[in-house]
Every structure is written in structure tokens, then in C-alpha cells.
C-alpha atoms as a PDB file:
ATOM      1  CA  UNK A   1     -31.978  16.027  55.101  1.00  0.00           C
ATOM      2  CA  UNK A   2     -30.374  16.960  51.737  1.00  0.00           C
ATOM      3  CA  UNK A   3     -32.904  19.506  51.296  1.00  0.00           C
ATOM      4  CA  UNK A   4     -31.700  21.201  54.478  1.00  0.00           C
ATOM      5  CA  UNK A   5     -28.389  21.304  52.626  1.00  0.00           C
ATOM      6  CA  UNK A   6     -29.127  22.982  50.111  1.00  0.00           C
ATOM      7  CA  UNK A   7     -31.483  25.840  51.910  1.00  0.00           C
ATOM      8  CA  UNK A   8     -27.728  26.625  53.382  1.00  0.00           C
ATOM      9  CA  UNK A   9     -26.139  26.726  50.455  1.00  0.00           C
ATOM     10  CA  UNK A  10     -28.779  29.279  48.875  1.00  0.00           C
ATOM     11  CA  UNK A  11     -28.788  31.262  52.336  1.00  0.00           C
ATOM     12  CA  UNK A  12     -25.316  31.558  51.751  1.00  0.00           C
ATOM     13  CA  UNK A  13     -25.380  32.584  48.479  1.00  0.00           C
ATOM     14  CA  UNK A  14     -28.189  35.212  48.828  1.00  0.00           C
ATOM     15  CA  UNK A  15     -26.199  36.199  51.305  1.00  0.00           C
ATOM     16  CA  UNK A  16     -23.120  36.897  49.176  1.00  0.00           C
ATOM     17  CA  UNK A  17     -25.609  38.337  46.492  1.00  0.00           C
ATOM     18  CA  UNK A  18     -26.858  40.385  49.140  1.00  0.00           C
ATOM     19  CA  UNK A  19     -23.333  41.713  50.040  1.00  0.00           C
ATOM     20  CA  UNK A  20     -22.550  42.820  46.183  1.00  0.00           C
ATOM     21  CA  UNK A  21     -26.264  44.299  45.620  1.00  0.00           C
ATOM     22  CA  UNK A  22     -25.125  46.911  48.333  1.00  0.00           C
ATOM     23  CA  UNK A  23     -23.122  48.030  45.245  1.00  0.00           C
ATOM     24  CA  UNK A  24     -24.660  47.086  41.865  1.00  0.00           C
ATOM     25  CA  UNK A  25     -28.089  46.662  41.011  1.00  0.00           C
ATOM     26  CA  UNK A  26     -27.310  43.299  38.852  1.00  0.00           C
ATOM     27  CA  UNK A  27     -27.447  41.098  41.486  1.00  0.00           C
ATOM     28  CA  UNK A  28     -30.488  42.507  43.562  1.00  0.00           C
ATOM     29  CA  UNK A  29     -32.920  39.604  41.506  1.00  0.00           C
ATOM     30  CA  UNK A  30     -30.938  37.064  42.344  1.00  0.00           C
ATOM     31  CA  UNK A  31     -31.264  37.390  45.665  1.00  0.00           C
ATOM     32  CA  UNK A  32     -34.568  37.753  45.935  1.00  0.00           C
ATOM     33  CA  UNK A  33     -34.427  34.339  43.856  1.00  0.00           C
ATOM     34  CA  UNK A  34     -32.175  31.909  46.032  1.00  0.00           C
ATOM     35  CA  UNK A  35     -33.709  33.623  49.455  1.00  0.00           C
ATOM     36  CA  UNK A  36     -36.897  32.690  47.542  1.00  0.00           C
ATOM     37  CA  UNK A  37     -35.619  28.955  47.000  1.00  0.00           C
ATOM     38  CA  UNK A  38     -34.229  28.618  50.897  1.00  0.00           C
ATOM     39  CA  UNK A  39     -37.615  28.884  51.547  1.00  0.00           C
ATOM     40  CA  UNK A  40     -38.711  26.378  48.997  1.00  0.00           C
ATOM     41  CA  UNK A  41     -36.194  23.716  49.943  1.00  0.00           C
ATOM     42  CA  UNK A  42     -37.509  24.058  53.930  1.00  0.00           C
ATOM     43  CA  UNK A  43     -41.005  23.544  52.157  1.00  0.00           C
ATOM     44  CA  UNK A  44     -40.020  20.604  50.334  1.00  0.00           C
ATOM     45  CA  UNK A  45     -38.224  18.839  53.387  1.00  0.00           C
ATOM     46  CA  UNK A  46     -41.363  19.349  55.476  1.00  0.00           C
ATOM     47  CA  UNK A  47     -44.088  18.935  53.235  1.00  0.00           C
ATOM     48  CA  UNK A  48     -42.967  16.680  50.981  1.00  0.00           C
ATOM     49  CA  UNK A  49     -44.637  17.908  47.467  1.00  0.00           C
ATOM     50  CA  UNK A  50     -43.689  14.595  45.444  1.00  0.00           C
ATOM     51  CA  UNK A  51     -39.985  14.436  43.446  1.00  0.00           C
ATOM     52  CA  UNK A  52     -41.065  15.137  40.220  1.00  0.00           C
ATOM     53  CA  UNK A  53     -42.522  18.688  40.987  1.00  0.00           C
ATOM     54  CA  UNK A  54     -39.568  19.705  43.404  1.00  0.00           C
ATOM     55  CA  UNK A  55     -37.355  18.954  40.077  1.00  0.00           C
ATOM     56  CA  UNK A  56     -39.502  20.632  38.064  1.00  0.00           C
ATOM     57  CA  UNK A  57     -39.829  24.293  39.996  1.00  0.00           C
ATOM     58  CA  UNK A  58     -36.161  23.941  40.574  1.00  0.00           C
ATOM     59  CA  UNK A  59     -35.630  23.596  36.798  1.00  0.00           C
ATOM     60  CA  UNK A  60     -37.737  26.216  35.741  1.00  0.00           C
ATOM     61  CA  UNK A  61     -36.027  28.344  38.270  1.00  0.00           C
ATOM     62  CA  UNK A  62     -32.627  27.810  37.153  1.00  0.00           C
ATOM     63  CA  UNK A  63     -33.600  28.563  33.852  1.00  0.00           C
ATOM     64  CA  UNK A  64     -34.778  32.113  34.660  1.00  0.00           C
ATOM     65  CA  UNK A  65     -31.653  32.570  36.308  1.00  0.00           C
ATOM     66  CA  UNK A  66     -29.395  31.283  33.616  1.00  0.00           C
ATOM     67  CA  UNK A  67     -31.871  33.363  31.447  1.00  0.00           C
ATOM     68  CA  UNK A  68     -31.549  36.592  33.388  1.00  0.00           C
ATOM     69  CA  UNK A  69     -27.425  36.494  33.425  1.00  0.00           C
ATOM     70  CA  UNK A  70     -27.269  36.024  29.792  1.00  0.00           C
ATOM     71  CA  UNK A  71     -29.711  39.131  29.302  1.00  0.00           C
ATOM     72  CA  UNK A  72     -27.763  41.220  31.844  1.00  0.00           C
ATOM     73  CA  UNK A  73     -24.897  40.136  29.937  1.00  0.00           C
ATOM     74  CA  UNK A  74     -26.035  41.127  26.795  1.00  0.00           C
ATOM     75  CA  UNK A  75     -27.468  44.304  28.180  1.00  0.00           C
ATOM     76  CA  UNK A  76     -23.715  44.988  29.348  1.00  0.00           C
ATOM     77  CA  UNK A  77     -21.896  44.644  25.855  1.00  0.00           C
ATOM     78  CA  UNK A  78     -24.238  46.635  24.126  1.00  0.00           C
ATOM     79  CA  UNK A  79     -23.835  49.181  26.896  1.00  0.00           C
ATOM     80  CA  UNK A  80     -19.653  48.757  26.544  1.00  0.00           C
ATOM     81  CA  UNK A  81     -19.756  48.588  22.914  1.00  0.00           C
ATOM     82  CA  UNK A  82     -22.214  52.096  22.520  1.00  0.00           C
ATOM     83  CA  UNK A  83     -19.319  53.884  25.211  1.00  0.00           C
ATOM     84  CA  UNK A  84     -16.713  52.729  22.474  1.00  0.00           C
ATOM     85  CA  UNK A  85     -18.372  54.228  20.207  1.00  0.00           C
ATOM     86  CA  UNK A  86     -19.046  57.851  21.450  1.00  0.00           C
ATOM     87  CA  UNK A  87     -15.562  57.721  22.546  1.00  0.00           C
ATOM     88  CA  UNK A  88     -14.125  57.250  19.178  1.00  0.00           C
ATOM     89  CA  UNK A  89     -16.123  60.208  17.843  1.00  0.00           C
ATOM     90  CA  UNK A  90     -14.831  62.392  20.171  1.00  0.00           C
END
């Protein structure tokens, strides 16, 4: 039943991704990504895949996310830092 918990709680939050990707195209993966793991938590409360492999494709997905914020972020100070720059020259 916990599983059922958290396919709401990603629903919910694709949904809220969903809701800011109307406006920016940061956020469009990452709802693709928790719709994608609603899905996988309904598969894994009814077809039970075994506990270590649920932890382990949850992992590896959190990862990617974490991984794909800190590159957007990344992407976004170089991107502030260049504008600072051709400002200044002009």
C-alpha cells in the first residue's frame, strides 16, 4: 500500500512540473521522469519485482535527476555570468 502512496505523490508532482513546463523548458524532463515513476510504483505494488531491484531503479533514478538539476544549474550560471559580461562591454 505504500507504493500506492508514493505513485500520488509523483502524480502530484508531475503534475506541478507539468504546470511550470507550460512556461520553461527546464522542467519538461522531469516530468516525463516522475509520470514515468507513477507508473513504476503501480508496477511494483502489483507485480512485486523483489525489494532490492525496486531500490535500485529508484536510486539510479534519483540520481539522474539530482544529476540533471545540477547540469541545468550549471548551464544557468554560465548563461548569467556570459550576459554579465556583454553587458559590461557595452
Amino acid at each position: 500500500m505504500l507504493g500506492l502512496a508514493y505513485c500520488l505523490v509523483d502524480s502530484v508532482t508531475a503534475v506541478c512540473l507539468y504546470e511550470t513546463a507550460r512556461r520553461r523548458w527546464f522542467p519538461v524532463p522531469l516530468v516525463f521522469l516522475h509520470a514515468m515513476l507513477a507508473i513504476y510504483h503501480l508496477y511494483t505494488v502489483f507485480i512485486d519485482p523483489g525489494g532490492y531491484w525496486v531500490i535500485f531503479v529508484l536510486n539510479r533514478l534519483f540520481e539522474a535527476e539530482i544529476l540533471y538539476i545540477v547540469a541545468c544549474s550549471l548551464f544557468r550560471i554560465r548563461m548569467c555570468q556570459r550576459r554579465a559580461r556583454v553587458s559590461v562591454r557595452k
